[in-house]
PDB file of N, CA and C in Angstrom:
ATOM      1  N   UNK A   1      92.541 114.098  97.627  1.00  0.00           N
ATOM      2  CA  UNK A   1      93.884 113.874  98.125  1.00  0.00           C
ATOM      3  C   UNK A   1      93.983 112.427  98.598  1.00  0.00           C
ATOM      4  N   UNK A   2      95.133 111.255  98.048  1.00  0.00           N
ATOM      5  CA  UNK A   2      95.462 110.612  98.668  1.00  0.00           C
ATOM      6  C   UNK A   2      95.749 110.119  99.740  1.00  0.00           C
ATOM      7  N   UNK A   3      95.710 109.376 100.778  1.00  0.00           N
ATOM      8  CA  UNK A   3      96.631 108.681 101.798  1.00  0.00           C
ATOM      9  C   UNK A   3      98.092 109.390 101.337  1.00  0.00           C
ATOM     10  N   UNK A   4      98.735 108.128 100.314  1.00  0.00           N
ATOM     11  CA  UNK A   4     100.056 108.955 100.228  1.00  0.00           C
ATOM     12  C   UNK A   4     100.022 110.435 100.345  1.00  0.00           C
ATOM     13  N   UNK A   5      99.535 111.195  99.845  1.00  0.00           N
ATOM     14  CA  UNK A   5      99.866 112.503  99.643  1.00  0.00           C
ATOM     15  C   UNK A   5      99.580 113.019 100.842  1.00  0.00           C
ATOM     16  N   UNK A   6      98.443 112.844 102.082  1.00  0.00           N
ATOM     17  CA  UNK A   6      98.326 112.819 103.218  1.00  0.00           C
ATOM     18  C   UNK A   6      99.539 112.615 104.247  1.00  0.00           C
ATOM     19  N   UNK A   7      99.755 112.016 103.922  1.00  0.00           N
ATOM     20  CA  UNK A   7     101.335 111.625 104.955  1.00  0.00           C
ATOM     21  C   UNK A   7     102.346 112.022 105.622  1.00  0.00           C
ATOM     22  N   UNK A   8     102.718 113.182 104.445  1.00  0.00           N
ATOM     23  CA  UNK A   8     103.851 113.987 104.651  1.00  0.00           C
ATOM     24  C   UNK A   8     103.120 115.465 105.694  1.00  0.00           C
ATOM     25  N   UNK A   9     101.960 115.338 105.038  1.00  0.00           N
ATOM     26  CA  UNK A   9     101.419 116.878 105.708  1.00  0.00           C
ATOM     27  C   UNK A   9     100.999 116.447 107.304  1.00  0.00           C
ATOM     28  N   UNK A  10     100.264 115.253 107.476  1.00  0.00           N
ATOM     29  CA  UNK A  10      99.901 114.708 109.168  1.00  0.00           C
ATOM     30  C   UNK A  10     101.149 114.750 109.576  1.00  0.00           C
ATOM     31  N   UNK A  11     102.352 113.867 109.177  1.00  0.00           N
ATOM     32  CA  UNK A  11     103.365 114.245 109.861  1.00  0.00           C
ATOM     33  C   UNK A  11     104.235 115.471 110.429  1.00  0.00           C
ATOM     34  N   UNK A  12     104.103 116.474 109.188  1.00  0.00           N
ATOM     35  CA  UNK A  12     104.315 117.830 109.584  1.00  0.00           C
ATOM     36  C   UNK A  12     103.667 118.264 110.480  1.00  0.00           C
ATOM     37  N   UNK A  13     102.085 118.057 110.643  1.00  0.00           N
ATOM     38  CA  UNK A  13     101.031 118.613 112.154  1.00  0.00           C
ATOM     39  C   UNK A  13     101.724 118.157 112.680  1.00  0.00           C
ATOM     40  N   UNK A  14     102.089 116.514 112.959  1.00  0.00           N
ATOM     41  CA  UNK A  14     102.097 116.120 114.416  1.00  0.00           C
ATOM     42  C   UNK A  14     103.524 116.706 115.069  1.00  0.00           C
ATOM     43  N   UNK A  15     104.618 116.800 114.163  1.00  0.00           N
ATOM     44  CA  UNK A  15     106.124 117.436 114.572  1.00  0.00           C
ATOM     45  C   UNK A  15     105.697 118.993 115.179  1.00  0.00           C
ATOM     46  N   UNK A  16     104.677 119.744 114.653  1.00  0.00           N
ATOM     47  CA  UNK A  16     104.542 121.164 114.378  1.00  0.00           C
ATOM     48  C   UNK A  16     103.582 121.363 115.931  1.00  0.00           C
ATOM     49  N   UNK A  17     102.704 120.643 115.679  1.00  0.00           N
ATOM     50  CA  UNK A  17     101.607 120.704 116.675  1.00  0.00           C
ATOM     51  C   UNK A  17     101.560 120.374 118.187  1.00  0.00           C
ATOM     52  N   UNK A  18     102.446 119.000 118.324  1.00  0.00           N
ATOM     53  CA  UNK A  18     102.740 118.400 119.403  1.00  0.00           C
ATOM     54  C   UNK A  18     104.199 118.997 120.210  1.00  0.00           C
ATOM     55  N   UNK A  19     105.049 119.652 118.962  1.00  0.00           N
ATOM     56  CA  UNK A  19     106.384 120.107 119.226  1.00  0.00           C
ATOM     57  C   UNK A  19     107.143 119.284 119.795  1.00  0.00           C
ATOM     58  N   UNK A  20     107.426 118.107 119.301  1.00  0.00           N
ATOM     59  CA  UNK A  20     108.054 117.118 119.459  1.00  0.00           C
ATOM     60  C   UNK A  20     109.859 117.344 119.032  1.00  0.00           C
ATOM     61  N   UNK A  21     110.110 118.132 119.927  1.00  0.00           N
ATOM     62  CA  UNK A  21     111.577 118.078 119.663  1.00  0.00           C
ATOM     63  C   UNK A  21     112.666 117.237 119.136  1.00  0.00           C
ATOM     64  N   UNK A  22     113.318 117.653 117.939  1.00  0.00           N
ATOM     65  CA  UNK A  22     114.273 116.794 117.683  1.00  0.00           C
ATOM     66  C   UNK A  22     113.821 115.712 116.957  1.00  0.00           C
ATOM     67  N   UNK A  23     112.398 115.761 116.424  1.00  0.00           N
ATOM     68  CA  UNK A  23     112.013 115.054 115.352  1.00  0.00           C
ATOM     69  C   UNK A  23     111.642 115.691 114.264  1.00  0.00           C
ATOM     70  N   UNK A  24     111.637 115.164 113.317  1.00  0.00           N
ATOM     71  CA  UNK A  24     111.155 115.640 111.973  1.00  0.00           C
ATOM     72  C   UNK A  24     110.237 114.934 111.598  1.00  0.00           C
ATOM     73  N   UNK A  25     109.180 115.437 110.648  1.00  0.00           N
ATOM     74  CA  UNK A  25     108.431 114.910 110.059  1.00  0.00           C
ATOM     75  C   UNK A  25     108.473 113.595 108.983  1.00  0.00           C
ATOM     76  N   UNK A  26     109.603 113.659 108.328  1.00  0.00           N
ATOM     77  CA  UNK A  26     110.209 112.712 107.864  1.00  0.00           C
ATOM     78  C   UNK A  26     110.933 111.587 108.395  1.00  0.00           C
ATOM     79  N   UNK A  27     111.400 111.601 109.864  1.00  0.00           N
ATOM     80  CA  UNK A  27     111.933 110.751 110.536  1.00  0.00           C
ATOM     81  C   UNK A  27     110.629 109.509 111.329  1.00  0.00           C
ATOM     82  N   UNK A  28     109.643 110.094 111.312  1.00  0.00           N
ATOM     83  CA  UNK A  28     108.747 109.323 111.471  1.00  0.00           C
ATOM     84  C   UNK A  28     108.120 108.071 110.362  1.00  0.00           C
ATOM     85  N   UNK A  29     107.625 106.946 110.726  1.00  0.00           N
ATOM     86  CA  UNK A  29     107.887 105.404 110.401  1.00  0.00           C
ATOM     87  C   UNK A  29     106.076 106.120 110.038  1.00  0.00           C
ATOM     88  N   UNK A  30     105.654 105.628 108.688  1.00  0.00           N
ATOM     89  CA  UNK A  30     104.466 105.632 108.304  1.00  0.00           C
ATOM     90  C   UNK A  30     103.599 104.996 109.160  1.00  0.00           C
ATOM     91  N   UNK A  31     104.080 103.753 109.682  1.00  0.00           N
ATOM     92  CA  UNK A  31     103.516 102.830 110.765  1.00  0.00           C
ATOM     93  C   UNK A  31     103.267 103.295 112.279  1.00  0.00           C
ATOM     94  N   UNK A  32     104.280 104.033 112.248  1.00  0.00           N
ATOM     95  CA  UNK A  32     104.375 104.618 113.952  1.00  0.00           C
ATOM     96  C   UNK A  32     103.278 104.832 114.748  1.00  0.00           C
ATOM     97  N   UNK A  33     103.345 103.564 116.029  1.00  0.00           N
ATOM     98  CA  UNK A  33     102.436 103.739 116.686  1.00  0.00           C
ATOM     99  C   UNK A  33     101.921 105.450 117.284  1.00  0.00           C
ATOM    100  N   UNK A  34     100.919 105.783 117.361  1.00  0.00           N
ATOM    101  CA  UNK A  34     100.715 107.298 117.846  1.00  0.00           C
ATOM    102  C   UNK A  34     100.790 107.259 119.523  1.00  0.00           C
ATOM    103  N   UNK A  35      99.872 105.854 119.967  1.00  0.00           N
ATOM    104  CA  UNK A  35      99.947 106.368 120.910  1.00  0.00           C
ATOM    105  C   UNK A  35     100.484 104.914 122.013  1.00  0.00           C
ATOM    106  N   UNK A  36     101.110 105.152 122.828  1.00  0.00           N
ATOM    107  CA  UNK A  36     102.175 103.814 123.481  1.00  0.00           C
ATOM    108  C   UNK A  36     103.442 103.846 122.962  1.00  0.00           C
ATOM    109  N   UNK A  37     103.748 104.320 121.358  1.00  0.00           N
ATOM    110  CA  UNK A  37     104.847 104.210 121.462  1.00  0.00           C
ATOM    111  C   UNK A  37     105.791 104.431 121.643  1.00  0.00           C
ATOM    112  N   UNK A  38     106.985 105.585 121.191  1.00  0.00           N
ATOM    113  CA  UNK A  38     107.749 106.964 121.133  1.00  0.00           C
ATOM    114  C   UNK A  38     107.347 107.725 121.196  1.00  0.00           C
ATOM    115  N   UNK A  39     106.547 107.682 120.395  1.00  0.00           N
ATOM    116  CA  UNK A  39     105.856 109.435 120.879  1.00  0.00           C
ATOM    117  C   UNK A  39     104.729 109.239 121.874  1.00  0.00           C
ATOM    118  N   UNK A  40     104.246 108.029 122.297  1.00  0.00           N
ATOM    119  CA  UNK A  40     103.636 108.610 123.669  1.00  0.00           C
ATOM    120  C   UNK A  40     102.382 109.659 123.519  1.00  0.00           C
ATOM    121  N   UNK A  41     101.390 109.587 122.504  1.00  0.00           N
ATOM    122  CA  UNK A  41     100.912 110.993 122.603  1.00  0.00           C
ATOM    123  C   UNK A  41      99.326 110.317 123.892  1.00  0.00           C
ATOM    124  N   UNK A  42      98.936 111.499 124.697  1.00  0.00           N
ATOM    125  CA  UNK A  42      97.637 110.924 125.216  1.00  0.00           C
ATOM    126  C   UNK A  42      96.892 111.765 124.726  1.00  0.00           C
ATOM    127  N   UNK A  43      95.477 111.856 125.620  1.00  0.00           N
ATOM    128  CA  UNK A  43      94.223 112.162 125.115  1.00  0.00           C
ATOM    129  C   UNK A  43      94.499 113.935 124.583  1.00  0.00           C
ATOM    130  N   UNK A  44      95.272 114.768 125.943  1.00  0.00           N
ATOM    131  CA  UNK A  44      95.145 116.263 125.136  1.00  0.00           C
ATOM    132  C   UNK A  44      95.889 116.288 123.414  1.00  0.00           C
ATOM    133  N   UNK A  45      96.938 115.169 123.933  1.00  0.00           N
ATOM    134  CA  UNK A  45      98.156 115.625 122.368  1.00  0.00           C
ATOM    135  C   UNK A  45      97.110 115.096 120.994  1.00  0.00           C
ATOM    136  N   UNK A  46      96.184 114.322 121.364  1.00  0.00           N
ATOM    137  CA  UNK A  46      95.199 114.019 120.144  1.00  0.00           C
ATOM    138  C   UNK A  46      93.774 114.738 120.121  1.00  0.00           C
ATOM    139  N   UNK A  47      93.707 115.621 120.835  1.00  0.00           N
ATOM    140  CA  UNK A  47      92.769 116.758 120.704  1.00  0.00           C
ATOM    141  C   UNK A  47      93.357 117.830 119.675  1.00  0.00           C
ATOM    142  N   UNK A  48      94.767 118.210 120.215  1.00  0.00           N
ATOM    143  CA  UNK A  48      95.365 119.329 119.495  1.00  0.00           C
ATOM    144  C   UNK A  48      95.549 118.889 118.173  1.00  0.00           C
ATOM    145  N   UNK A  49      95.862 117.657 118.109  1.00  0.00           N
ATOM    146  CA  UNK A  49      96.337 117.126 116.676  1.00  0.00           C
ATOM    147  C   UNK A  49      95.025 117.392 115.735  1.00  0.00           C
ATOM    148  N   UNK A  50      93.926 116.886 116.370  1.00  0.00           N
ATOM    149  CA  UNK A  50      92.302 116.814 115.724  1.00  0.00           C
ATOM    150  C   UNK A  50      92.304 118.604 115.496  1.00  0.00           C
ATOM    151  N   UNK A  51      91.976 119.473 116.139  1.00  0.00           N
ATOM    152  CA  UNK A  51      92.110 121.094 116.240  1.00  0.00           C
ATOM    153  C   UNK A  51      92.821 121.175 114.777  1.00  0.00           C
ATOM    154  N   UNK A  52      94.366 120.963 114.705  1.00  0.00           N
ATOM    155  CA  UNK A  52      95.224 121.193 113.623  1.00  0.00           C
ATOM    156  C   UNK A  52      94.719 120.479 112.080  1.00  0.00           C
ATOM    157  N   UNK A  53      94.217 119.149 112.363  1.00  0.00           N
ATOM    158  CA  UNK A  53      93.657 118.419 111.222  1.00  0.00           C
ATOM    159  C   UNK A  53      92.613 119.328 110.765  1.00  0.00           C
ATOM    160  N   UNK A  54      91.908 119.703 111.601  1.00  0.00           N
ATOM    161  CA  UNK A  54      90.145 120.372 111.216  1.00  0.00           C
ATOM    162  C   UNK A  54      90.991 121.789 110.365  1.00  0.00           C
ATOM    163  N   UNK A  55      91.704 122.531 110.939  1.00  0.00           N
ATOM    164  CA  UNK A  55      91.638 123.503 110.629  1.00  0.00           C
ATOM    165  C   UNK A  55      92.611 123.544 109.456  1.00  0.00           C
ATOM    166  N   UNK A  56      93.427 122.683 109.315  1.00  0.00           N
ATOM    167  CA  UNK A  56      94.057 122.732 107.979  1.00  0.00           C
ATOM    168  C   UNK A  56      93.991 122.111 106.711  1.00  0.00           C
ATOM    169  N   UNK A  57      93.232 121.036 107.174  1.00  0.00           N
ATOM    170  CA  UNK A  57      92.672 120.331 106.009  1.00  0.00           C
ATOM    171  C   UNK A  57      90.864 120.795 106.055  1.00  0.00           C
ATOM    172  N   UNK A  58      90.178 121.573 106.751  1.00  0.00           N
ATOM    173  CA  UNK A  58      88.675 121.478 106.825  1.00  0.00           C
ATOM    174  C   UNK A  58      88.215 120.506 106.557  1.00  0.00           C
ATOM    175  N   UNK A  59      87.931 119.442 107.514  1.00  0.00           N
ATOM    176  CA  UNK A  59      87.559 118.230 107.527  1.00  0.00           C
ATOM    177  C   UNK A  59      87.516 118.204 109.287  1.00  0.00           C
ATOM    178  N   UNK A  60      85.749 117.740 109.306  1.00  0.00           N
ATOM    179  CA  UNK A  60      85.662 117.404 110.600  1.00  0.00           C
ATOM    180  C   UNK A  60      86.105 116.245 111.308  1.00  0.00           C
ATOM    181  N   UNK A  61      86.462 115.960 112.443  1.00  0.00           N
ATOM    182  CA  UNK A  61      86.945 114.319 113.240  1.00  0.00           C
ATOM    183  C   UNK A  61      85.840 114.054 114.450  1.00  0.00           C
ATOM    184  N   UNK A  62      85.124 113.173 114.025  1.00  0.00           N
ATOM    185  CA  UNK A  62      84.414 112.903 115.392  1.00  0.00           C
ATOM    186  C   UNK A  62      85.151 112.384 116.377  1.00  0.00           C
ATOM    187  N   UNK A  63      84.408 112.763 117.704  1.00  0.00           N
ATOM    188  CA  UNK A  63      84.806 112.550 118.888  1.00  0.00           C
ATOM    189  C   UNK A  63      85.281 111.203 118.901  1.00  0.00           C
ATOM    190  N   UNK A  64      84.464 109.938 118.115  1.00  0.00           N
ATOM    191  CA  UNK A  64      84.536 108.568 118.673  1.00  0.00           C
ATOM    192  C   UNK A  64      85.762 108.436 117.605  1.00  0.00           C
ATOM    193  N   UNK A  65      86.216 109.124 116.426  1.00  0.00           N
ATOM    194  CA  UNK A  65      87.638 108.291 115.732  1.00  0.00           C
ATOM    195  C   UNK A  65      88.440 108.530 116.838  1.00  0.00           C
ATOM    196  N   UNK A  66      88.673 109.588 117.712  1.00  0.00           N
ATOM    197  CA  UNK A  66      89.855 109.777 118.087  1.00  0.00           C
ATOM    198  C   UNK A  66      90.469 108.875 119.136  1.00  0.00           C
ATOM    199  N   UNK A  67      91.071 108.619 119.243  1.00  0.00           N
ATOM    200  CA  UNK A  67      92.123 106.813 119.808  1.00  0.00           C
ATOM    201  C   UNK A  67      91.641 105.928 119.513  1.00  0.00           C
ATOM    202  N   UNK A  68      90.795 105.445 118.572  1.00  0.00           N
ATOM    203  CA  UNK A  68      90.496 104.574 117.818  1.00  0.00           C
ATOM    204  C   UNK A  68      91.422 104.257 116.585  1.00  0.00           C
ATOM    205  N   UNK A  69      90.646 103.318 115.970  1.00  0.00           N
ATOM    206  CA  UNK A  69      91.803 102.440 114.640  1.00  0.00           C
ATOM    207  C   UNK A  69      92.463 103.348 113.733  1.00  0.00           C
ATOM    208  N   UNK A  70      91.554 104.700 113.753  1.00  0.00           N
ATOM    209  CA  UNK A  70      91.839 105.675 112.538  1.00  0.00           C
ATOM    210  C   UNK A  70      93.010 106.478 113.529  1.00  0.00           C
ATOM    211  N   UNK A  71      93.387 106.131 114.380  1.00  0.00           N
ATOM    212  CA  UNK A  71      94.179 106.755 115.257  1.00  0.00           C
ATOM    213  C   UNK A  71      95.579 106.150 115.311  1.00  0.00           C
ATOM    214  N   UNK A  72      95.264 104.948 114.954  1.00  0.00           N
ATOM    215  CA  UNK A  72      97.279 104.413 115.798  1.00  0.00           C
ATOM    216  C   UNK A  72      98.190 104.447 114.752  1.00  0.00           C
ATOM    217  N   UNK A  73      98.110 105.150 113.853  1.00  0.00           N
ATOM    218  CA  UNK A  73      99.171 105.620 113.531  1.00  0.00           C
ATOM    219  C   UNK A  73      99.334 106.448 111.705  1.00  0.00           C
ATOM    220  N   UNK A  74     100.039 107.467 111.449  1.00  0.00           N
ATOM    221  CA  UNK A  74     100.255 108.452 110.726  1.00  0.00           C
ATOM    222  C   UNK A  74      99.526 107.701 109.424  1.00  0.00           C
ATOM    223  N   UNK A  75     100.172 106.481 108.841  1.00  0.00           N
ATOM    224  CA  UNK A  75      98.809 106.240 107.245  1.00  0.00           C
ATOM    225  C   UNK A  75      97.797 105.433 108.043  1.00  0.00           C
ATOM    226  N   UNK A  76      97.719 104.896 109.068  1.00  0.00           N
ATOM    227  CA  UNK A  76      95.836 104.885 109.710  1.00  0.00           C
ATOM    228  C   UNK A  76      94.925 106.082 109.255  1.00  0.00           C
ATOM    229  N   UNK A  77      95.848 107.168 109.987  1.00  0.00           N
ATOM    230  CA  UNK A  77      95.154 108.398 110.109  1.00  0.00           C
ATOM    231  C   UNK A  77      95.103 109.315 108.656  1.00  0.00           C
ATOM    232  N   UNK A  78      96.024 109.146 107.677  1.00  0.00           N
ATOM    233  CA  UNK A  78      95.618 109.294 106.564  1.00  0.00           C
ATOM    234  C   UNK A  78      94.494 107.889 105.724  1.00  0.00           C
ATOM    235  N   UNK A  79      94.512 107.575 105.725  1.00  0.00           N
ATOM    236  CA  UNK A  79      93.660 106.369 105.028  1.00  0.00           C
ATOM    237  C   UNK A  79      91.960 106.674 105.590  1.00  0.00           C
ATOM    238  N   UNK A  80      92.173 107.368 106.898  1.00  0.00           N
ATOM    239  CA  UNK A  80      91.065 107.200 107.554  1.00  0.00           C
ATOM    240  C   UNK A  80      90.422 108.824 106.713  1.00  0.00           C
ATOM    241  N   UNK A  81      91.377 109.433 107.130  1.00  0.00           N
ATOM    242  CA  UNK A  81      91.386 111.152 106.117  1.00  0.00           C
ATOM    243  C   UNK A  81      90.990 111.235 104.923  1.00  0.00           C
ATOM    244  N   UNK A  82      91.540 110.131 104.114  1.00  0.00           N
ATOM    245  CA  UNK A  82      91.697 110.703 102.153  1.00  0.00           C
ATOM    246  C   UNK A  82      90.259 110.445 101.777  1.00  0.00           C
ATOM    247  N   UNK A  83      89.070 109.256 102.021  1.00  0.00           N
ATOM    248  CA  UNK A  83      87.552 109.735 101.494  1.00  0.00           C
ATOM    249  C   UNK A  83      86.854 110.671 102.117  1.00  0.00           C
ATOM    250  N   UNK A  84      87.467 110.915 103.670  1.00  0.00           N
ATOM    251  CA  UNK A  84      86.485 112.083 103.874  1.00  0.00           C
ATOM    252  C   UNK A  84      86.755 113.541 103.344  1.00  0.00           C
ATOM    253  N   UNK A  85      88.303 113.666 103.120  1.00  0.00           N
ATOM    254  CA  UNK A  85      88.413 114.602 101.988  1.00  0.00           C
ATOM    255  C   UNK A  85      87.824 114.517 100.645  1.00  0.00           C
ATOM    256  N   UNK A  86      87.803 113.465 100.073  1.00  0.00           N
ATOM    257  CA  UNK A  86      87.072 113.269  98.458  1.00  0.00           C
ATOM    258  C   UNK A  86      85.644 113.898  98.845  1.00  0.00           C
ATOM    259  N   UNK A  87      84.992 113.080 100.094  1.00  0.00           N
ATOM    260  CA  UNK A  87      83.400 113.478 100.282  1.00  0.00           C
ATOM    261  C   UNK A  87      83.692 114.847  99.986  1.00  0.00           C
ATOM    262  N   UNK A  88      84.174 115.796 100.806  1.00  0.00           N
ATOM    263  CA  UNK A  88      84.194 117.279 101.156  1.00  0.00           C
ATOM    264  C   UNK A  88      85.126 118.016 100.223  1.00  0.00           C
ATOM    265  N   UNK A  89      85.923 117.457  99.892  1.00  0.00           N
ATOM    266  CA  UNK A  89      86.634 118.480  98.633  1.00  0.00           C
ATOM    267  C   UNK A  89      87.573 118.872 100.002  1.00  0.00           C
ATOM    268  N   UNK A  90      88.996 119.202  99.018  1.00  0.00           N
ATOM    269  CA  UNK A  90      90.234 119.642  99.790  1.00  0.00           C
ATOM    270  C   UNK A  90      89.984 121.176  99.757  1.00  0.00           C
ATOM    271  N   UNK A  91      90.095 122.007 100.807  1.00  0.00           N
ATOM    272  CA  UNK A  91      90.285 122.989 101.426  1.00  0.00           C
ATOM    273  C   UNK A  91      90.534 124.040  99.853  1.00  0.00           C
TER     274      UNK A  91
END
């Protein structure tokens, strides 16, 4: 699976997961900072997000990506996603 093709589905977690009212998955900026910016997410809202990643894509996240580079924002976090899916094969 791609980055691109990644994109649409992280965004769906993070609308789905975080329950970010009144956003859509699509209204979100590929760029969008995750965390400082609008959405504001801190350390629990990127635990749950990691929980939702693992379990829907089966792909583990170590402790140290999370608020790191592979973190600030929706294609970070796919880009950071799409070889460790190739390593592991998509779900």
């Amino acid at each position: 699976m791609t980055a691109d093709e990644l994109l649409p589905i992280l965004k769906r977690l993070l609308v789905e997961t975080l329950r970010l009212d009144g956003l859509a998955g699509d209204r979100l900026a590929d760029d969008e900072p995750l965390f400082g910016g609008r959405l504001g997410l801190d350390s629990v809202d990127a635990l749950e997000l990691v929980v939702a990643i693992e379990r829907e894509l089966g792909v583990a996240v170590p402790g140290e990506a999370i608020g790191g580079e592979s973190f600030a924002s929706p294609r970070a976090l796919a880009e950071w996603l799409a070889p460790r899916l190739a390593e592991g094969g998509t779900p």
